[in-house]
N, C-alpha and C. Protein backbone atom coordinates (compact mmCIF):
# COMPACT_ATOMS: atom_id res chain seq x y z
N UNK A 1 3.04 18.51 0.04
CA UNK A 1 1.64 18.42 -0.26
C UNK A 1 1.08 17.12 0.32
N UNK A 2 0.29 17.23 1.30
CA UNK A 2 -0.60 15.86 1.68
C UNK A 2 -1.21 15.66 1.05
N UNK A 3 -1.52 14.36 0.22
CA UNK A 3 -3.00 13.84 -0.48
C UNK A 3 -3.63 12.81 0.54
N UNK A 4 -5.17 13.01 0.52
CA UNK A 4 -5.83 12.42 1.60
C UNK A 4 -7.36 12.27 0.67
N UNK A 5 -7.66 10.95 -0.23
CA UNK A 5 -9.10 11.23 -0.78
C UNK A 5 -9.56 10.05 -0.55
N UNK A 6 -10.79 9.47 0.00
CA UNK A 6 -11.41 8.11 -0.03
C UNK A 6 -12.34 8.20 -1.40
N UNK A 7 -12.36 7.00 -2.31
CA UNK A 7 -13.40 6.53 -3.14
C UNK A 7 -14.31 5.70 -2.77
N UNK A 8 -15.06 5.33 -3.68
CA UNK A 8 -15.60 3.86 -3.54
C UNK A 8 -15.82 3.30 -5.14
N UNK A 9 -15.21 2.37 -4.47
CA UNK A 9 -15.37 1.57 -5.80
C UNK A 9 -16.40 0.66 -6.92
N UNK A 10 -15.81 0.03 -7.79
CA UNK A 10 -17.47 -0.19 -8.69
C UNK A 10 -18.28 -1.12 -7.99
N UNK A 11 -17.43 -2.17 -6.89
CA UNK A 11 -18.11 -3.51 -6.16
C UNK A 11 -18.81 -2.64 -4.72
N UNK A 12 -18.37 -1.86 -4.37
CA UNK A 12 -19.43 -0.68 -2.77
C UNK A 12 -17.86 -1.03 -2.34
N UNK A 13 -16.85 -1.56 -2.44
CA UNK A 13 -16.23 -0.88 -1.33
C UNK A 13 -15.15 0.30 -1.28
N UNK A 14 -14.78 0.96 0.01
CA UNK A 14 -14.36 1.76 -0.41
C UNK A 14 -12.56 1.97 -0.39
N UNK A 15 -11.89 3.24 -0.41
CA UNK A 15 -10.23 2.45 -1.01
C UNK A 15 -10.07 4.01 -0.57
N UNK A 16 -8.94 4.50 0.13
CA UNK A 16 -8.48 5.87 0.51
C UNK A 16 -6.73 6.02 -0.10
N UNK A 17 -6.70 6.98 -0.77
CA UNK A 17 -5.66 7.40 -1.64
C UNK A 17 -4.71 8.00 -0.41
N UNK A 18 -4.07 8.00 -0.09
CA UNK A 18 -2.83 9.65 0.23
C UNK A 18 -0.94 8.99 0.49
N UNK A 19 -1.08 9.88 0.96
CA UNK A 19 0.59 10.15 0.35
C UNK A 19 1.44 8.68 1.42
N UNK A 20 2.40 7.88 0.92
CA UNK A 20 3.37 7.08 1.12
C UNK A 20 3.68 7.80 2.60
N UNK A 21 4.09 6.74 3.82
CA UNK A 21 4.99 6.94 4.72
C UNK A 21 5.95 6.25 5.22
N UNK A 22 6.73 6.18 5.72
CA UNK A 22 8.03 5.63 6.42
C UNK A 22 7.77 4.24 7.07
N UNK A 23 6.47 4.23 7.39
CA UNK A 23 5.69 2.63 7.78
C UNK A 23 5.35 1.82 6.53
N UNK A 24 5.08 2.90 5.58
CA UNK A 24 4.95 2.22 4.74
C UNK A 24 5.70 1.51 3.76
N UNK A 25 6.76 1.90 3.89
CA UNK A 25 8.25 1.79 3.19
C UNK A 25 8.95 0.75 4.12
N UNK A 26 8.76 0.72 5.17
CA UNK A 26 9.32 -0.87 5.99
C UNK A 26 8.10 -1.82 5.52
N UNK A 27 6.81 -1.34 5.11
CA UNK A 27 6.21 -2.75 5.45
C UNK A 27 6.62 -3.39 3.85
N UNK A 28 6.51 -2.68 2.75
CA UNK A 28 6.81 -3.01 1.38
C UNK A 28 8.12 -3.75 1.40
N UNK A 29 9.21 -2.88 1.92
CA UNK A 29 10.56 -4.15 2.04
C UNK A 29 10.62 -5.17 2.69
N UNK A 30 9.46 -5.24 3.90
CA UNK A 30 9.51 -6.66 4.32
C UNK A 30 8.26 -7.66 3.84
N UNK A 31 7.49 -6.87 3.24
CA UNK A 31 6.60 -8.19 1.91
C UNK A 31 7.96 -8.40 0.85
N UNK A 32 8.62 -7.55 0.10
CA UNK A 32 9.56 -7.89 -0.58
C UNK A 32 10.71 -8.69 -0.19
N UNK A 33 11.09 -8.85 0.77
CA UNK A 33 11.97 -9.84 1.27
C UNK A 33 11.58 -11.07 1.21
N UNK A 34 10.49 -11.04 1.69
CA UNK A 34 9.64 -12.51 1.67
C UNK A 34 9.58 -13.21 0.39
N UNK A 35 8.90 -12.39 -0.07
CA UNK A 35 8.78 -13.13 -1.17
C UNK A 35 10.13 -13.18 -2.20
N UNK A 36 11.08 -12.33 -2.03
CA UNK A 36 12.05 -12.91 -2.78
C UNK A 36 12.87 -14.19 -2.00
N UNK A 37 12.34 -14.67 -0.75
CA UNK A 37 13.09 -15.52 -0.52
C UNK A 37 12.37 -17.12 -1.04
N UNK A 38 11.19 -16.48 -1.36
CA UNK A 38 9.91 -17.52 -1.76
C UNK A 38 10.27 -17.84 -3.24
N UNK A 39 11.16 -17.19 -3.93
CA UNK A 39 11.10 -17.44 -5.35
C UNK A 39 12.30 -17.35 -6.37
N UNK A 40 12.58 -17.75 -7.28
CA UNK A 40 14.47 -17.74 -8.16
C UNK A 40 14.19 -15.90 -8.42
């Protein structure tokens, strides 16, 4: 199932919902790397 919905939010801007991808999953482990190297 693809989810694909843009809102807008309470300040005007707007924010698009849909489904997780494989880019997105490298970019999360490499903010998470970072910052666990940033912190105990």
């Amino acid at each position: 199932m693809n989810y694909h919905k843009t809102i807008t939010r309470k300040d005007g801007r707007t924010c698009t919902l849909r489904n997780r991808t494989a880019e997105d999953g490298r970019a999360l482990l490499k903010i998470f790397n970072l910052t666990h190297t940033q912190t105990d």
